[in-house]
C-alpha atoms as a PDB file:
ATOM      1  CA  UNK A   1      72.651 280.889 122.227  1.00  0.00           C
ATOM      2  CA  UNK A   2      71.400 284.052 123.605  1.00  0.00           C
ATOM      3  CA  UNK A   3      68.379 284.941 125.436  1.00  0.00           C
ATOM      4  CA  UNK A   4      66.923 286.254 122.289  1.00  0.00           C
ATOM      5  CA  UNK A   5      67.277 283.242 120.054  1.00  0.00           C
ATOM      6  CA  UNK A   6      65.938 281.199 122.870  1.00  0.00           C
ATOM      7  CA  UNK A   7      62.432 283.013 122.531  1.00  0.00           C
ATOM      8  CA  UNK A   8      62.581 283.317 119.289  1.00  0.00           C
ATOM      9  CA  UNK A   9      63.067 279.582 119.013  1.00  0.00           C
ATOM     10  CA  UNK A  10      60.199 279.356 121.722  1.00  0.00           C
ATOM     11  CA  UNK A  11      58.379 281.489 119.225  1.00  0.00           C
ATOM     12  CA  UNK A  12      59.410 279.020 116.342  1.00  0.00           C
ATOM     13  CA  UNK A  13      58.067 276.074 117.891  1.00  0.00           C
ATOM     14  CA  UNK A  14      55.404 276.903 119.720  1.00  0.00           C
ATOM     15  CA  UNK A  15      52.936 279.111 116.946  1.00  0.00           C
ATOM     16  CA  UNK A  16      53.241 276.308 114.328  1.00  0.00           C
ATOM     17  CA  UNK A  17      51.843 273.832 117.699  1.00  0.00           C
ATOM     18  CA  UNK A  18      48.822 276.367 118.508  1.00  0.00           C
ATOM     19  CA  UNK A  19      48.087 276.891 114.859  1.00  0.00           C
ATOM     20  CA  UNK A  20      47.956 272.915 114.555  1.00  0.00           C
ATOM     21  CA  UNK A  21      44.849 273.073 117.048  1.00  0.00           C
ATOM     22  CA  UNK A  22      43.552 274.596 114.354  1.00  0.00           C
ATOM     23  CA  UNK A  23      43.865 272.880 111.695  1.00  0.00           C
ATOM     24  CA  UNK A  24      40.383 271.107 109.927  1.00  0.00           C
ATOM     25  CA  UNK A  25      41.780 267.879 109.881  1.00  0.00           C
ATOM     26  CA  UNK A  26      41.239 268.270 113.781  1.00  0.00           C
ATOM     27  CA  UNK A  27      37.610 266.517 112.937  1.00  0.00           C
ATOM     28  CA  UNK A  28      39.033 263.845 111.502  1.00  0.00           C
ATOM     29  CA  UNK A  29      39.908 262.088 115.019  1.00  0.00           C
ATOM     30  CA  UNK A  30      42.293 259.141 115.091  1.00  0.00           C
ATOM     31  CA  UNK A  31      43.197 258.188 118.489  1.00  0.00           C
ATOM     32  CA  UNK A  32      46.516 259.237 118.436  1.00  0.00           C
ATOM     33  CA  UNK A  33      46.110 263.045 117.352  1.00  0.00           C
ATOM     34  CA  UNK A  34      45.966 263.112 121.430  1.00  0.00           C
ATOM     35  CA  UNK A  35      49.526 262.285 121.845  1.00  0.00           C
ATOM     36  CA  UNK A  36      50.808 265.633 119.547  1.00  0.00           C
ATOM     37  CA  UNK A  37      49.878 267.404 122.418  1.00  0.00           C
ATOM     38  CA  UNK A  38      52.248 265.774 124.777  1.00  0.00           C
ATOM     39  CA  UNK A  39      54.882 266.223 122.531  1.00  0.00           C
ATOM     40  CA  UNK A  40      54.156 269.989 122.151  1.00  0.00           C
ATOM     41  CA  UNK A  41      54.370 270.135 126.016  1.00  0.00           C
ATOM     42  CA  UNK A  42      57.582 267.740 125.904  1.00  0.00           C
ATOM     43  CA  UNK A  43      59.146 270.738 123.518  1.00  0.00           C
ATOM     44  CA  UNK A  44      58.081 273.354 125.640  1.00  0.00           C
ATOM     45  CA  UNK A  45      59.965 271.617 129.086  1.00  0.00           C
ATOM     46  CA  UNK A  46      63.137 270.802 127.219  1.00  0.00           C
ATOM     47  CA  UNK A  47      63.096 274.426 125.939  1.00  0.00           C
ATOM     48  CA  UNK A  48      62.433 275.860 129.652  1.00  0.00           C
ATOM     49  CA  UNK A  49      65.080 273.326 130.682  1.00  0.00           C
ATOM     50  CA  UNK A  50      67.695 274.803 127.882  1.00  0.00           C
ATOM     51  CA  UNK A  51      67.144 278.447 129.114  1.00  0.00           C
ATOM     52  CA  UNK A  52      67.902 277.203 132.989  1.00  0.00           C
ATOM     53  CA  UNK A  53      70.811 275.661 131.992  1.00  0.00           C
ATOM     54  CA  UNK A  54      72.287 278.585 129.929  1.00  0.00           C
ATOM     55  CA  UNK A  55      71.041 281.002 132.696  1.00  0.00           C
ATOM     56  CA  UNK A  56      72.808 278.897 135.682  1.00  0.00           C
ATOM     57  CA  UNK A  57      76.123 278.845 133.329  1.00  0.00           C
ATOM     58  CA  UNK A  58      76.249 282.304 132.958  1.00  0.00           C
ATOM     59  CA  UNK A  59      75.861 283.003 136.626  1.00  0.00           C
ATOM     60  CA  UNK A  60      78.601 280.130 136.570  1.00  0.00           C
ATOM     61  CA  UNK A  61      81.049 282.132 134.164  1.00  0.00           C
ATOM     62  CA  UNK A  62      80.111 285.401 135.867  1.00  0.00           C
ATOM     63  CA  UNK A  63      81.544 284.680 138.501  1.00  0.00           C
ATOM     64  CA  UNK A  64      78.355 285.345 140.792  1.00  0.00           C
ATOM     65  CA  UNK A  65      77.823 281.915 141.684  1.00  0.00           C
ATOM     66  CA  UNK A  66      80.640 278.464 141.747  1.00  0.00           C
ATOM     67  CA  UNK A  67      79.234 274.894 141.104  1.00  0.00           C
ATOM     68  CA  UNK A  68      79.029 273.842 144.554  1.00  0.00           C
ATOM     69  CA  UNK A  69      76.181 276.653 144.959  1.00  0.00           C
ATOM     70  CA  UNK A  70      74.105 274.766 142.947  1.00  0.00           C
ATOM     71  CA  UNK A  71      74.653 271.352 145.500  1.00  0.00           C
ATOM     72  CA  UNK A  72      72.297 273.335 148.286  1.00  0.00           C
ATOM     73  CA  UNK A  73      71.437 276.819 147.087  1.00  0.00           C
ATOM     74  CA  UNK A  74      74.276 278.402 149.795  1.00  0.00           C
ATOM     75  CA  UNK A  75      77.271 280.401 149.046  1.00  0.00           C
ATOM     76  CA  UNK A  76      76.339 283.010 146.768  1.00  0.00           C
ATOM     77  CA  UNK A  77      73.229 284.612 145.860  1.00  0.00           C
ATOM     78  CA  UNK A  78      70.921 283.156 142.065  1.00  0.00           C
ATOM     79  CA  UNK A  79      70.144 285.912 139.866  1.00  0.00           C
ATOM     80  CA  UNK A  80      66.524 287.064 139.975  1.00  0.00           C
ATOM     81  CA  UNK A  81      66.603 285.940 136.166  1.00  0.00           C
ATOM     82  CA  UNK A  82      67.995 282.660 137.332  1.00  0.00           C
ATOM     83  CA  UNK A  83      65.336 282.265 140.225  1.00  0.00           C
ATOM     84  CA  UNK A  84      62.109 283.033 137.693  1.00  0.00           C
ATOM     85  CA  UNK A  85      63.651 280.765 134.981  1.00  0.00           C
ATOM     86  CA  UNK A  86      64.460 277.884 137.592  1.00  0.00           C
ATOM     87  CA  UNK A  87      60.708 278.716 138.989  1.00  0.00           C
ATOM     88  CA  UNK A  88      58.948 278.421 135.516  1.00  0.00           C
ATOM     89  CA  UNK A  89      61.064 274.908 134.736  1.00  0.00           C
ATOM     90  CA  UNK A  90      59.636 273.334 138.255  1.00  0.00           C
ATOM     91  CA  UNK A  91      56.042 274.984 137.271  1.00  0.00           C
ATOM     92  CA  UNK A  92      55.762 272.549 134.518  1.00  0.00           C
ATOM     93  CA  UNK A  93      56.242 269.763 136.618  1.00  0.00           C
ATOM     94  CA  UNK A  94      53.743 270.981 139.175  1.00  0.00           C
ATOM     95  CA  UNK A  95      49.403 271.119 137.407  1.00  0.00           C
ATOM     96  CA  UNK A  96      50.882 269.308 134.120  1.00  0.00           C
ATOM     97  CA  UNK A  97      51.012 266.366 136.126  1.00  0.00           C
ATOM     98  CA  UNK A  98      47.615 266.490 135.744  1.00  0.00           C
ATOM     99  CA  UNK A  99      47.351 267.094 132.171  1.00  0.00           C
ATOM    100  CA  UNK A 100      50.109 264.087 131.454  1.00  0.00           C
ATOM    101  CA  UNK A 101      47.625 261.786 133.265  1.00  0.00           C
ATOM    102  CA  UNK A 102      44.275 262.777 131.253  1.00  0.00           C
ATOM    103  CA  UNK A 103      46.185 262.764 128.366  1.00  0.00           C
ATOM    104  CA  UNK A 104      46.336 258.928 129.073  1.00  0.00           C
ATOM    105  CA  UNK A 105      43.430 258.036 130.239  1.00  0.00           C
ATOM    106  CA  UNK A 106      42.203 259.736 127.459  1.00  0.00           C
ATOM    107  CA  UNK A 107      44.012 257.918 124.998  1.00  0.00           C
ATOM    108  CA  UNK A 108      43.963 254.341 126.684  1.00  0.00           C
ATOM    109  CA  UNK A 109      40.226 254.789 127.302  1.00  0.00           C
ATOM    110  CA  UNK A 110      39.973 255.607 123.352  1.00  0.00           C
ATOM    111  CA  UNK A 111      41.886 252.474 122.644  1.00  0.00           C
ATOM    112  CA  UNK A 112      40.195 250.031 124.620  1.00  0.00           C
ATOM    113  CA  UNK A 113      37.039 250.909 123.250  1.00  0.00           C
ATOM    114  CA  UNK A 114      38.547 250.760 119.511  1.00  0.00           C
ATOM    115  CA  UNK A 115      37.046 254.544 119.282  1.00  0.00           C
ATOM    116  CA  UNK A 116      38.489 257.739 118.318  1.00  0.00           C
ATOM    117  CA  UNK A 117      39.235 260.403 120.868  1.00  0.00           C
ATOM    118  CA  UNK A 118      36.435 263.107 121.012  1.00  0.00           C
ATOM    119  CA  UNK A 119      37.524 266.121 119.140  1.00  0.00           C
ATOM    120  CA  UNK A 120      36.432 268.485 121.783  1.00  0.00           C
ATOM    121  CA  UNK A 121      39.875 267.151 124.041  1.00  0.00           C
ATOM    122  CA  UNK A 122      42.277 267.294 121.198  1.00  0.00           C
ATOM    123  CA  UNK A 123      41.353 270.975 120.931  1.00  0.00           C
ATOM    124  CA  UNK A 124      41.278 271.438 125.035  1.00  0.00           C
ATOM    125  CA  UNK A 125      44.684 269.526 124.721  1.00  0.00           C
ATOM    126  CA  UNK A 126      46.278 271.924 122.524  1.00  0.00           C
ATOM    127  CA  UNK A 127      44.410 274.851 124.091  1.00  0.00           C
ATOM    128  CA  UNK A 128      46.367 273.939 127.189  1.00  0.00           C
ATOM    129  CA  UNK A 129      49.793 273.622 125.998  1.00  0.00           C
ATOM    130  CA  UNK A 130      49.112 276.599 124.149  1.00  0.00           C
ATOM    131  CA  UNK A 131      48.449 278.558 127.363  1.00  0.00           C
ATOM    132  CA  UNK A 132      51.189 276.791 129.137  1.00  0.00           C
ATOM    133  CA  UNK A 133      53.528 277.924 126.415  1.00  0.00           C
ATOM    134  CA  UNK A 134      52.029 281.668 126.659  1.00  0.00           C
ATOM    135  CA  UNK A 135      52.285 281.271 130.436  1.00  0.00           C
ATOM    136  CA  UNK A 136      56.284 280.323 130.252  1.00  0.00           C
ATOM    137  CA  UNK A 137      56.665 282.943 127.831  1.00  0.00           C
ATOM    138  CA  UNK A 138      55.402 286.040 130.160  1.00  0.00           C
ATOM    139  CA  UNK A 139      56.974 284.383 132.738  1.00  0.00           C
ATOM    140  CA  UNK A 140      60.482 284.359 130.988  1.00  0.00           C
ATOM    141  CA  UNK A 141      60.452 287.568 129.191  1.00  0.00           C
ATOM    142  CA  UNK A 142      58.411 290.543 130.676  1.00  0.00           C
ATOM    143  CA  UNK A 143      57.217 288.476 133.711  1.00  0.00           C
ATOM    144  CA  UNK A 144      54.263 290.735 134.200  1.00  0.00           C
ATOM    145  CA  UNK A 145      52.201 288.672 137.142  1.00  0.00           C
ATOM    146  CA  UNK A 146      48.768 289.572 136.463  1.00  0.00           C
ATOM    147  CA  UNK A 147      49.293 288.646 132.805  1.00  0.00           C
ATOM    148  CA  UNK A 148      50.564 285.438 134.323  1.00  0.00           C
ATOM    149  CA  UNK A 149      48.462 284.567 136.537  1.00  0.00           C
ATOM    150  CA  UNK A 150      45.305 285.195 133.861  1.00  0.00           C
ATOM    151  CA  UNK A 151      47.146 282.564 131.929  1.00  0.00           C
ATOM    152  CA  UNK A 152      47.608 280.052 134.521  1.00  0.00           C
ATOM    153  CA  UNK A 153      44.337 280.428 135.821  1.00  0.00           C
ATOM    154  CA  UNK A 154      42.725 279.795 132.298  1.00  0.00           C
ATOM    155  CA  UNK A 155      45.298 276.958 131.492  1.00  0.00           C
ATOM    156  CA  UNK A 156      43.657 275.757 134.604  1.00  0.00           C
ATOM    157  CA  UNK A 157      40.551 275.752 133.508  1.00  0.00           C
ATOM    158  CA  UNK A 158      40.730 273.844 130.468  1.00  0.00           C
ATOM    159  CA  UNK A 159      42.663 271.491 132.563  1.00  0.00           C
ATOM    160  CA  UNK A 160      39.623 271.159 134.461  1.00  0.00           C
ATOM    161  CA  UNK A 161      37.340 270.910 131.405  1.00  0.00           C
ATOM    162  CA  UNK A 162      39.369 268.508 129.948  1.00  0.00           C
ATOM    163  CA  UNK A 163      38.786 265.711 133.486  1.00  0.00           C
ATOM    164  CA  UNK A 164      34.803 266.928 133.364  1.00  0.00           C
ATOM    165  CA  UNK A 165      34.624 266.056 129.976  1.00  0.00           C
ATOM    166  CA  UNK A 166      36.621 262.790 130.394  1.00  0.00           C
ATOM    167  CA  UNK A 167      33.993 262.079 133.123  1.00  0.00           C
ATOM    168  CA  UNK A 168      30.954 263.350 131.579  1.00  0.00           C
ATOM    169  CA  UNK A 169      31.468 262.341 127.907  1.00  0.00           C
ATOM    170  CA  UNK A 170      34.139 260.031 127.247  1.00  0.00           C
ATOM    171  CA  UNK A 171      32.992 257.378 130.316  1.00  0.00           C
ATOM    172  CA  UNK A 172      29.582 257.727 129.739  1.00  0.00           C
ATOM    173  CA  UNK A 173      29.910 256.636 126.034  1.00  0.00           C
ATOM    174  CA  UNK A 174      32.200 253.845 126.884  1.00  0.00           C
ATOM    175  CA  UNK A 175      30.073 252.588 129.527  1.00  0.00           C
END
């Protein structure tokens, strides 16, 4: 699989997942809806993970690089298309450790309570994942910084809105 396909895979995946955040059955909360998100963001790792792989295997068959680079980093010098790739793939293990954690408090808090899960965090949900996929997307392809740093910075933020509201709203009802 080329780079090429891989985008346009990432593109395959991830539009039908934003336009899903969309969708008007959004108001019709079950507790669960919460989880899609997760697996939206569990696509969008695996897919980043694919690409590092297939970028570390053609340094591999290049002969830029042998296997035992990849024990310590030493011997032999990791494309700058290699570096941003293997930088994006350890990205999404960095904030979204935050967002895998509201996501289940979020959905545990919902459950205890027998309630739905407010609308308003479904929506931040996919908003996020959305961004994050946008985010890995510059980052991969063009990898124009300011670009990506506007996205991580508002990914960020609904991050952050998602914990107020969990706080604020969510609790607060369920106290």
């Amino acid at each position: 699989m080329v780079e090429g396909e891989i985008f346009e895979l990432i593109k395959f995946i991830a539009f039908p997942l934003l336009l899903g955040a969309f969708s008007p059955r959004i108001f019709l909360m079950a507790r669960g809806l919460i989880l899609y998100p997760l697996v939206g963001f569990f696509i969008l790792v695996h897919l980043v993970g694919l690409r590092l792989l297939l970028a570390r295997m053609t340094l591999i068959q290049s002969k830029k690089v042998t296997w035992n680079f990849f024990k310590v980093f030493r011997g032999g010098e990791e494309s700058e298309k290699s570096l941003a790739v293997s930088r994006n793939f350890t990205n999404l293990f960095e904030m979204p450790l935050l967002f895998y954690v509201i996501i289940i408090l979020i959905y545990f808090t919902a459950r205890l309570n027998n309630s739905d899960v407010p609308p308003t965090q479904v929506m931040l949900a996919w908003f996020y994942v959305g961004l994050r996929t946008l985010h890995s997307t510059v980052h991969l392809t063009f990898n124009h910084v300011p670009t990506r740093f506007g996205l991580f910075a508002l990914s960020n933020l609904i991050l952050i809105l998602m914990w107020i509201h969990y706080f604020t709203v969510t609790l607060v009802v369920h106290a």
